[in-house]
C-alpha atoms as a PDB file:
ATOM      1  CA  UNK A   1    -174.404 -71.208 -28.058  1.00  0.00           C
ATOM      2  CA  UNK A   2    -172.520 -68.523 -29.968  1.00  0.00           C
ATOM      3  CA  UNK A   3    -170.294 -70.920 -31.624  1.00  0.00           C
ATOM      4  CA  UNK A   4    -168.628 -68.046 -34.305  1.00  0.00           C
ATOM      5  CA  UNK A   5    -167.547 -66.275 -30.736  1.00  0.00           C
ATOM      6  CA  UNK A   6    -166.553 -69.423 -29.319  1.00  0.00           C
ATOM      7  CA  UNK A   7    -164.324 -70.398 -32.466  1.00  0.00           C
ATOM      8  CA  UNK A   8    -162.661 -67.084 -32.749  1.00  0.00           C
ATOM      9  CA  UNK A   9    -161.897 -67.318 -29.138  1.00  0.00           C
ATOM     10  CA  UNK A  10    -160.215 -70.448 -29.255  1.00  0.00           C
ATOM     11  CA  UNK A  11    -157.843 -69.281 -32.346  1.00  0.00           C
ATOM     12  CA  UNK A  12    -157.355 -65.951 -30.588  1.00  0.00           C
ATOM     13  CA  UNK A  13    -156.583 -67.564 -26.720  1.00  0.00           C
ATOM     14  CA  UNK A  14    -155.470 -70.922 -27.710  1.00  0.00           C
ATOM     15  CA  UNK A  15    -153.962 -71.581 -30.542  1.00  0.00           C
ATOM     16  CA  UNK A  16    -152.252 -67.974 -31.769  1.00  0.00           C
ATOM     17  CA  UNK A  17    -150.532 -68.040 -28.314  1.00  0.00           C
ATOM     18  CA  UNK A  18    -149.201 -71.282 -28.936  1.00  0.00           C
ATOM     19  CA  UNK A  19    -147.014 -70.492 -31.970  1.00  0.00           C
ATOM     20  CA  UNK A  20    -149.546 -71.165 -34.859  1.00  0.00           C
ATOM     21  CA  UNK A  21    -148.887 -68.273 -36.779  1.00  0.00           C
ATOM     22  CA  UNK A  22    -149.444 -69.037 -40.418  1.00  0.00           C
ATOM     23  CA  UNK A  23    -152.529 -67.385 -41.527  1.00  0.00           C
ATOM     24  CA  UNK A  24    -153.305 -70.248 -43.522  1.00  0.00           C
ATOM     25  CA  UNK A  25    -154.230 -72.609 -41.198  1.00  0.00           C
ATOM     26  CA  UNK A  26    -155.686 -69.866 -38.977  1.00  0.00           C
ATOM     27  CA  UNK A  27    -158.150 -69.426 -41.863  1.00  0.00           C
ATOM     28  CA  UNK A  28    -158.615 -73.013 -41.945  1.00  0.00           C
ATOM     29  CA  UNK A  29    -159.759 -73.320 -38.628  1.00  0.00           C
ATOM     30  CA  UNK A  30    -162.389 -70.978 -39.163  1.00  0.00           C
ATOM     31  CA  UNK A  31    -163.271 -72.880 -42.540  1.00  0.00           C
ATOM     32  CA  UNK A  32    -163.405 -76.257 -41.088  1.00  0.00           C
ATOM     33  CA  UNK A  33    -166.232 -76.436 -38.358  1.00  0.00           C
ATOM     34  CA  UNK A  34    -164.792 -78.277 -35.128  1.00  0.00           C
ATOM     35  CA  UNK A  35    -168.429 -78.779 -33.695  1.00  0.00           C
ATOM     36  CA  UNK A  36    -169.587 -80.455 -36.297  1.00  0.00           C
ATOM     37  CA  UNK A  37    -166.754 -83.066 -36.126  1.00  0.00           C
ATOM     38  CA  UNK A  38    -167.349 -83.610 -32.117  1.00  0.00           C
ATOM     39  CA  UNK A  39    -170.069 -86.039 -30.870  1.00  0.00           C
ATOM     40  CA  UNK A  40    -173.299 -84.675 -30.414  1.00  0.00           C
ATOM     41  CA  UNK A  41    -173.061 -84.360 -26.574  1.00  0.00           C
ATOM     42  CA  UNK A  42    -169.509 -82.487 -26.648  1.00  0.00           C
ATOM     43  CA  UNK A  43    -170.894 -79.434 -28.830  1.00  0.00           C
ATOM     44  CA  UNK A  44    -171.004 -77.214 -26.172  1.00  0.00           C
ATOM     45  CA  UNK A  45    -166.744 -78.078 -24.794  1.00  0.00           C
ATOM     46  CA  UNK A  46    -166.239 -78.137 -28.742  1.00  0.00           C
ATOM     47  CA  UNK A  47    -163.570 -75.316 -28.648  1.00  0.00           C
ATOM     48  CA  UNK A  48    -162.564 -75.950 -24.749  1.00  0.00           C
ATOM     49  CA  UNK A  49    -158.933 -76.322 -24.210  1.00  0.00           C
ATOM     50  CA  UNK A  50    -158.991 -79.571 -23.668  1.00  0.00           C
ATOM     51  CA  UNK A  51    -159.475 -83.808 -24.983  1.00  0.00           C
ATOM     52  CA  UNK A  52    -162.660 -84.484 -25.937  1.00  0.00           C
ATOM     53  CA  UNK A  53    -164.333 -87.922 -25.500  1.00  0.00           C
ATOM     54  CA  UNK A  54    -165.144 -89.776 -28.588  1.00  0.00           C
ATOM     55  CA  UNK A  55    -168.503 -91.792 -28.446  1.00  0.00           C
ATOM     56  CA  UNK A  56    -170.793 -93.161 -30.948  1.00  0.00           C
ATOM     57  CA  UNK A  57    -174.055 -93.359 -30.650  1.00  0.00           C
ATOM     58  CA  UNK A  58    -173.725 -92.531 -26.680  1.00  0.00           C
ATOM     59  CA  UNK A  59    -170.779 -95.639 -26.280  1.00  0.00           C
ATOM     60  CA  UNK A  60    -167.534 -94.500 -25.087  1.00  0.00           C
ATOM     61  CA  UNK A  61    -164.852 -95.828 -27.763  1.00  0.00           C
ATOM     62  CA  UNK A  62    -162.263 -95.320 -25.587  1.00  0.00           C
ATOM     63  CA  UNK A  63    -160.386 -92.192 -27.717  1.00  0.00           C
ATOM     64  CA  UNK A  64    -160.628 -88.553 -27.645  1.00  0.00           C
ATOM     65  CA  UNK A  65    -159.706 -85.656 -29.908  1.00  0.00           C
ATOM     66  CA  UNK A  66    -156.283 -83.859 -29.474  1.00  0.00           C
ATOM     67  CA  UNK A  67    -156.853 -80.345 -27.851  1.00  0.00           C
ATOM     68  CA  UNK A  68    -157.580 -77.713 -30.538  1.00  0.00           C
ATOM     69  CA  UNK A  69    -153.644 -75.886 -29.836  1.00  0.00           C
ATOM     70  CA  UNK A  70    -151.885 -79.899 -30.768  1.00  0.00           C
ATOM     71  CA  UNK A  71    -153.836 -80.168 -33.620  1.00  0.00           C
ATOM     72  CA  UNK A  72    -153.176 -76.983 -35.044  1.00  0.00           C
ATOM     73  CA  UNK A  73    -149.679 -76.560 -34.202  1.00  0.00           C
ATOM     74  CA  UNK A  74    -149.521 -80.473 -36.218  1.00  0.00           C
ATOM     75  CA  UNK A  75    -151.116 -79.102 -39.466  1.00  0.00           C
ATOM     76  CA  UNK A  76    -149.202 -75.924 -39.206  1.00  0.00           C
ATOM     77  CA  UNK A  77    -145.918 -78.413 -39.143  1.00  0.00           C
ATOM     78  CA  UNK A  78    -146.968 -81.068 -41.658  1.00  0.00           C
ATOM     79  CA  UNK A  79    -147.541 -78.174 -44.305  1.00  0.00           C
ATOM     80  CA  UNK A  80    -148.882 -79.978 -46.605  1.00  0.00           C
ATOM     81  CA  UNK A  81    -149.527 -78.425 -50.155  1.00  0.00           C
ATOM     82  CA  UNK A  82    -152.236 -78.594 -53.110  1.00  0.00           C
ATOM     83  CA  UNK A  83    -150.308 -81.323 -54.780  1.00  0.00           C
ATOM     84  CA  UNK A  84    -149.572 -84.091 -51.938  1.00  0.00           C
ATOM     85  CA  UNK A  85    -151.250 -87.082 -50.736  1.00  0.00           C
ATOM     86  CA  UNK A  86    -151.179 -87.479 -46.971  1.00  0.00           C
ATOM     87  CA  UNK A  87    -152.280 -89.939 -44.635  1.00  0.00           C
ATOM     88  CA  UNK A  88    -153.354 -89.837 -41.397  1.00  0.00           C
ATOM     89  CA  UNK A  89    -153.420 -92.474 -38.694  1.00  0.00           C
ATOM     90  CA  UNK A  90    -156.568 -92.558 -36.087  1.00  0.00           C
ATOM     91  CA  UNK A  91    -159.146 -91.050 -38.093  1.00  0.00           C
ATOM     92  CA  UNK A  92    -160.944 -90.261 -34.980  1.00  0.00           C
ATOM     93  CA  UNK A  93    -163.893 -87.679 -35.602  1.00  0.00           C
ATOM     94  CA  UNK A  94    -162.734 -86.698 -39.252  1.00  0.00           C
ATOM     95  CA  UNK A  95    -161.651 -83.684 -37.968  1.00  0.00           C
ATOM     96  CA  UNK A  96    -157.856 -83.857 -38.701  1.00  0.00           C
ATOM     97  CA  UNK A  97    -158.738 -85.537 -42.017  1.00  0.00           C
ATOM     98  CA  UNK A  98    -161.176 -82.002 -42.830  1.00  0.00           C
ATOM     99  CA  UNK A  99    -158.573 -79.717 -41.900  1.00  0.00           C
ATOM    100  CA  UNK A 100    -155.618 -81.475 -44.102  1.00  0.00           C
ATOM    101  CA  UNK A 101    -157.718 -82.247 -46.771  1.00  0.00           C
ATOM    102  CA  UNK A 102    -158.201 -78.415 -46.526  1.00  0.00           C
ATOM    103  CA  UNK A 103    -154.388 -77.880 -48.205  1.00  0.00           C
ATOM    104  CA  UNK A 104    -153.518 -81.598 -50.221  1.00  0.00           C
ATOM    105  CA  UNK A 105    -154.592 -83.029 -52.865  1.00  0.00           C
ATOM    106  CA  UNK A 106    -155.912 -85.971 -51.184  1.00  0.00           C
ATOM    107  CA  UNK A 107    -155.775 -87.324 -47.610  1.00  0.00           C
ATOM    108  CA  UNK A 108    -156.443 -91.262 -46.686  1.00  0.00           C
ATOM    109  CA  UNK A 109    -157.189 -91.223 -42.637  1.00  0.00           C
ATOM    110  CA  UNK A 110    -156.850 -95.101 -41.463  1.00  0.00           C
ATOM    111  CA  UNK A 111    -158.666 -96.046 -38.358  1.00  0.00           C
ATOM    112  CA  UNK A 112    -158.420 -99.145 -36.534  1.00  0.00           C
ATOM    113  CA  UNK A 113    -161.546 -98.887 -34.546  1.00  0.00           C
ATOM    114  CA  UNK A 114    -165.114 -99.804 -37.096  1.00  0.00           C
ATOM    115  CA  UNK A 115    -166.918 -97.783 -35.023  1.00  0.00           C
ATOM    116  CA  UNK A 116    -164.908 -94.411 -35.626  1.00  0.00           C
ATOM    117  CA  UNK A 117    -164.509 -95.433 -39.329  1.00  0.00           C
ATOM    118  CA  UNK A 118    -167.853 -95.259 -39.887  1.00  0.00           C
ATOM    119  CA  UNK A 119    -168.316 -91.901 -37.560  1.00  0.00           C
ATOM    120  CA  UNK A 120    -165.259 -90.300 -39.113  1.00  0.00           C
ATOM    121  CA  UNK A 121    -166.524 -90.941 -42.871  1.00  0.00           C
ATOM    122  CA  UNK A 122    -170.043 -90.196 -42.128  1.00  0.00           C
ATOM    123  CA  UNK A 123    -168.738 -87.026 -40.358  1.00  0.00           C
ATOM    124  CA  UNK A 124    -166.734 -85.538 -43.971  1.00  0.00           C
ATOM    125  CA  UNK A 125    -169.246 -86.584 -45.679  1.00  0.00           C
ATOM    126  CA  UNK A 126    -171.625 -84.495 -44.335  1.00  0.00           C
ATOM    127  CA  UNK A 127    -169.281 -81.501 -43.941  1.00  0.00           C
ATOM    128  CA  UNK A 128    -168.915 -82.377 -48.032  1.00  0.00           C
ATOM    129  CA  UNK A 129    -165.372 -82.791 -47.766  1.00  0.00           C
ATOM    130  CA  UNK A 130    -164.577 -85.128 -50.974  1.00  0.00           C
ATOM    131  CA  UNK A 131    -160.841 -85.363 -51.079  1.00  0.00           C
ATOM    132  CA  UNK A 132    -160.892 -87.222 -48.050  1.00  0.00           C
ATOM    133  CA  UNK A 133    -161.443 -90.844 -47.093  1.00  0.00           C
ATOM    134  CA  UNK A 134    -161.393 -93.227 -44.116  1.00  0.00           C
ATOM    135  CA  UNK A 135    -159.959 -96.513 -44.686  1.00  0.00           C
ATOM    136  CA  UNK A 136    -160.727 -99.267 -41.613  1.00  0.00           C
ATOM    137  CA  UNK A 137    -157.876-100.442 -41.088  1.00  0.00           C
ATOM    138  CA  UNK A 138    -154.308-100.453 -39.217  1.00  0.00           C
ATOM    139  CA  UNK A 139    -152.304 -97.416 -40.084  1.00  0.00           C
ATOM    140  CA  UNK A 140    -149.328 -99.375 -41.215  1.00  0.00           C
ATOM    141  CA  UNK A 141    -151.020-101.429 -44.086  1.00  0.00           C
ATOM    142  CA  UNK A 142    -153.087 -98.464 -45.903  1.00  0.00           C
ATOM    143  CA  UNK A 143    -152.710 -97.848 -49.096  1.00  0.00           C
ATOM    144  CA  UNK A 144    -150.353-100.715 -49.805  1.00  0.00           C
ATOM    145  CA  UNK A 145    -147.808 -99.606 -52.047  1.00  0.00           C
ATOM    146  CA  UNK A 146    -148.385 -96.140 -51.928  1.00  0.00           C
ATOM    147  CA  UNK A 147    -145.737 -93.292 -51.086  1.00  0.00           C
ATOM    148  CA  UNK A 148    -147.300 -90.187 -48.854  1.00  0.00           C
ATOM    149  CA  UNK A 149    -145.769 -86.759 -49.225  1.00  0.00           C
ATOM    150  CA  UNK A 150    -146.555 -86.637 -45.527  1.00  0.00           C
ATOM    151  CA  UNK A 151    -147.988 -88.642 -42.819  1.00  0.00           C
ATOM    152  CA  UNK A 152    -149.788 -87.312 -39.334  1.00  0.00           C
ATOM    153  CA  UNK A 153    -150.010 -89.797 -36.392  1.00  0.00           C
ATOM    154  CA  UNK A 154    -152.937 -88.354 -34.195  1.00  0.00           C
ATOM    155  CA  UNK A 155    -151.987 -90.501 -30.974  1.00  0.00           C
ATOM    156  CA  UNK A 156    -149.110 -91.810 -30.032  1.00  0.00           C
ATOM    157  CA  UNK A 157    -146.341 -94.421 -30.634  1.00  0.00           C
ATOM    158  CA  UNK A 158    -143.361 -95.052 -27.959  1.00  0.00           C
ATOM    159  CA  UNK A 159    -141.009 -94.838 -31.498  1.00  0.00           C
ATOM    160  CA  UNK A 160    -141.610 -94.247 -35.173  1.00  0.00           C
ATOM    161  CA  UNK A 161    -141.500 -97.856 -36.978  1.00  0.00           C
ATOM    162  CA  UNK A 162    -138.950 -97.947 -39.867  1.00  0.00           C
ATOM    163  CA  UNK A 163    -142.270 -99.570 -41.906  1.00  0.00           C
ATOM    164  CA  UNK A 164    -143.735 -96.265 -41.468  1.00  0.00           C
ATOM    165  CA  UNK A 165    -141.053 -94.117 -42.612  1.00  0.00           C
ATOM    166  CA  UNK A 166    -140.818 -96.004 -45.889  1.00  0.00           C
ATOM    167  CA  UNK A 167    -143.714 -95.018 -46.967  1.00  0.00           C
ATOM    168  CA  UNK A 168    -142.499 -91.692 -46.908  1.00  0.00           C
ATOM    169  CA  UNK A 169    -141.943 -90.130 -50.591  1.00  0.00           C
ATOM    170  CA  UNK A 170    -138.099 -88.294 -50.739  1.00  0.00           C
ATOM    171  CA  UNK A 171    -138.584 -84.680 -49.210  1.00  0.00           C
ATOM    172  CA  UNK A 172    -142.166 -86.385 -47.453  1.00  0.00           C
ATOM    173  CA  UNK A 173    -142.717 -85.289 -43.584  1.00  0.00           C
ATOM    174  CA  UNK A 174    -144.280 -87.119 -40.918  1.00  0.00           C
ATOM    175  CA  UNK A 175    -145.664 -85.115 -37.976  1.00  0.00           C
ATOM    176  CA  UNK A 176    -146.539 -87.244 -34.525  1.00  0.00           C
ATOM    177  CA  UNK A 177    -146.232 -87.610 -30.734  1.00  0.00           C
ATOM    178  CA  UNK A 178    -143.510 -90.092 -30.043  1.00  0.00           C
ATOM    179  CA  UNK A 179    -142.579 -91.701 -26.279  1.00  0.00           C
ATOM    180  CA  UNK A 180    -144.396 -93.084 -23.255  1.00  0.00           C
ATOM    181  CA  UNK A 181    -145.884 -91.489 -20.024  1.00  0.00           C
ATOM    182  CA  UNK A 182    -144.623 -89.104 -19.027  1.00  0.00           C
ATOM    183  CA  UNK A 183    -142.736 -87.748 -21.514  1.00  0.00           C
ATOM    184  CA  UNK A 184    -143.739 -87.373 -24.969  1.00  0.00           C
ATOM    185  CA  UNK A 185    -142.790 -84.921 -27.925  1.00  0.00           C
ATOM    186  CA  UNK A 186    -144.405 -84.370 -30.582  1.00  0.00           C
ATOM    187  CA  UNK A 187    -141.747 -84.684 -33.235  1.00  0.00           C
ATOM    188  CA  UNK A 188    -141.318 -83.536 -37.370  1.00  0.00           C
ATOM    189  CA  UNK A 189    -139.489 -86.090 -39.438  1.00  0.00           C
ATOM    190  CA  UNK A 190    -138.271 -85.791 -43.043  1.00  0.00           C
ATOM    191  CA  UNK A 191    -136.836 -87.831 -45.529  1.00  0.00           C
ATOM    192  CA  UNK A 192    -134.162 -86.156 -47.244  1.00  0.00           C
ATOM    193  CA  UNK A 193    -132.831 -88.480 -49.690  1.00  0.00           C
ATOM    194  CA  UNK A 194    -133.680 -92.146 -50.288  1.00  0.00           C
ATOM    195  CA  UNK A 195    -131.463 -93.139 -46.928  1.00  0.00           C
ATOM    196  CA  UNK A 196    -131.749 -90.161 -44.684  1.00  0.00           C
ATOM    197  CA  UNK A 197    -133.895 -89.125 -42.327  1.00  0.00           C
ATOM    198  CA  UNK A 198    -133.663 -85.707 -39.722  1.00  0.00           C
ATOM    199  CA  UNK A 199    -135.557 -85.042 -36.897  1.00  0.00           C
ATOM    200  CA  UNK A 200    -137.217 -82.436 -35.032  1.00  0.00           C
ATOM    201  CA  UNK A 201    -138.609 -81.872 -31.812  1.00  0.00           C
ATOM    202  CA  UNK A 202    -141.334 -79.715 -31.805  1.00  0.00           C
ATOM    203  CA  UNK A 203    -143.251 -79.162 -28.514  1.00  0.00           C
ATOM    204  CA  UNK A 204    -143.678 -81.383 -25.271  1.00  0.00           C
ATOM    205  CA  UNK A 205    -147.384 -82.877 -25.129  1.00  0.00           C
ATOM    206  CA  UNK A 206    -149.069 -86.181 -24.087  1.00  0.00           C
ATOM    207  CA  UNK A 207    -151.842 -88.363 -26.124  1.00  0.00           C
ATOM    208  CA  UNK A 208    -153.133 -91.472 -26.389  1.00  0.00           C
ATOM    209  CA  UNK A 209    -151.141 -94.063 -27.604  1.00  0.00           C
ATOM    210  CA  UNK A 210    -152.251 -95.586 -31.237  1.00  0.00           C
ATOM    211  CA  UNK A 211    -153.953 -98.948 -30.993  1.00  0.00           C
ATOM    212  CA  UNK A 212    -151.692-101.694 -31.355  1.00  0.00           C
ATOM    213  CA  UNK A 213    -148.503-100.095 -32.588  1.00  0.00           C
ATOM    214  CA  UNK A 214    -145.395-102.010 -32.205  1.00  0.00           C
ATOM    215  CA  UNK A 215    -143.665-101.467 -28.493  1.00  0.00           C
ATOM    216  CA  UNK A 216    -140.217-101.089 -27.195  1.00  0.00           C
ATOM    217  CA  UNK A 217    -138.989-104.519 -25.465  1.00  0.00           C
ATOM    218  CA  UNK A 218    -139.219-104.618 -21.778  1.00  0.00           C
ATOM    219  CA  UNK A 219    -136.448-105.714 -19.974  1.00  0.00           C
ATOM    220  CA  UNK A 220    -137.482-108.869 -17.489  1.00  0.00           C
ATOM    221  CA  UNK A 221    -134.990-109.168 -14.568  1.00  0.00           C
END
């Protein structure tokens, strides 16, 4: 497989179309190699438009990858610059991990799931990627006491936990896909002072939610 062709193809019919624009990240793509990131029997779909499965060692974990266009048009929103720390929750493959650490200073990817830990980690350390680590554990306790200049959800969560946005730094961003079947947005929000937060939608999109992420009551009649 021609997998140069294949990855200027998907920047050039996927992603481009869909509003990634900034030539950084476009460059980026090309820098950070997406097949390397999938598992071994996904090589071939690695630049399909489309979620790809995520197994280890041949067993189905149960989680995919985002489709090439989301996860670009998230890193082209998050913007994150030479001097941040991010952190990203659902380390998955390593893959979003590769392409942030890319841009900040340092990225810490939680994961939830051992089995992806250990597949995510193994996966940027082979693609020598050393400003990025996997942490097993739930997204909401990593790094205690640590303030991210951003934060990138790659699933998501019916509503963004007020735990979360505290551990954004003043003038940090969080990037993620908030809401519940069917309708979802992916959504940009900043803190702009010590108390206040904006919001933005950004696109309309579906994903997987995050593994045991606090829910929205249900009313019982």
């Amino acid at each position: 497989m021609d997998f140069e062709r294949a990855r200027f193809n998907m920047v050039e019919q996927q992603i481009r179309p869909w509003e990634v624009l900034d030539q950084d990240v476009l460059d980026a793509l090309f820098v950070v190699r997406r097949e390397e990131f999938v598992p071994p029997a996904c090589r071939p779909f690695a630049f399909d438009d489309m979620e790809l499965p995520l197994t280890v060692d041949g067993h189905p974990t149960g989680e995919v990858m985002l489709e090439p266009k989301v996860e670009a048009r998230m890193l082209q929103s998050i913007a994150a610059r030479k001097h941040e720390v991010v952190l990203e929750i659902g380390a998955g493959s390593g893959y979003m991990a590769a392409l942030l650490a890319h841009f900040a200073r340092r990225v810490i990817s939680a994961e939830i799931r051992e089995e992806l830990a250990g597949f995510a980690a193994a996966n940027l350390r082979r693609a020598g990627v050393s400003n990025a680590s996997v942490e097993h554990r739930h997204g909401l306790r990593a790094a205690p006491g640590t303030r991210f200049d951003a934060i990138v959800l790659s699933g998501s969560v019916p509503f963004v936990p007020e735990a979360l946005l505290e551990r954004l730094a003043v003038g940090g961003r969080l990037v993620g896909i908030v809401g519940e079947l069917p309708v979802m947005t992916a959504q940009l929000i900043t803190r702009v002072a010590e108390r206040q937060f904006s919001a933005e939608i950004l696109f309309d999109t579906v994903a997987l939610p995050l593994v045991d992420f606090p829910q929205k009551e249900k009313f019982v009649f």
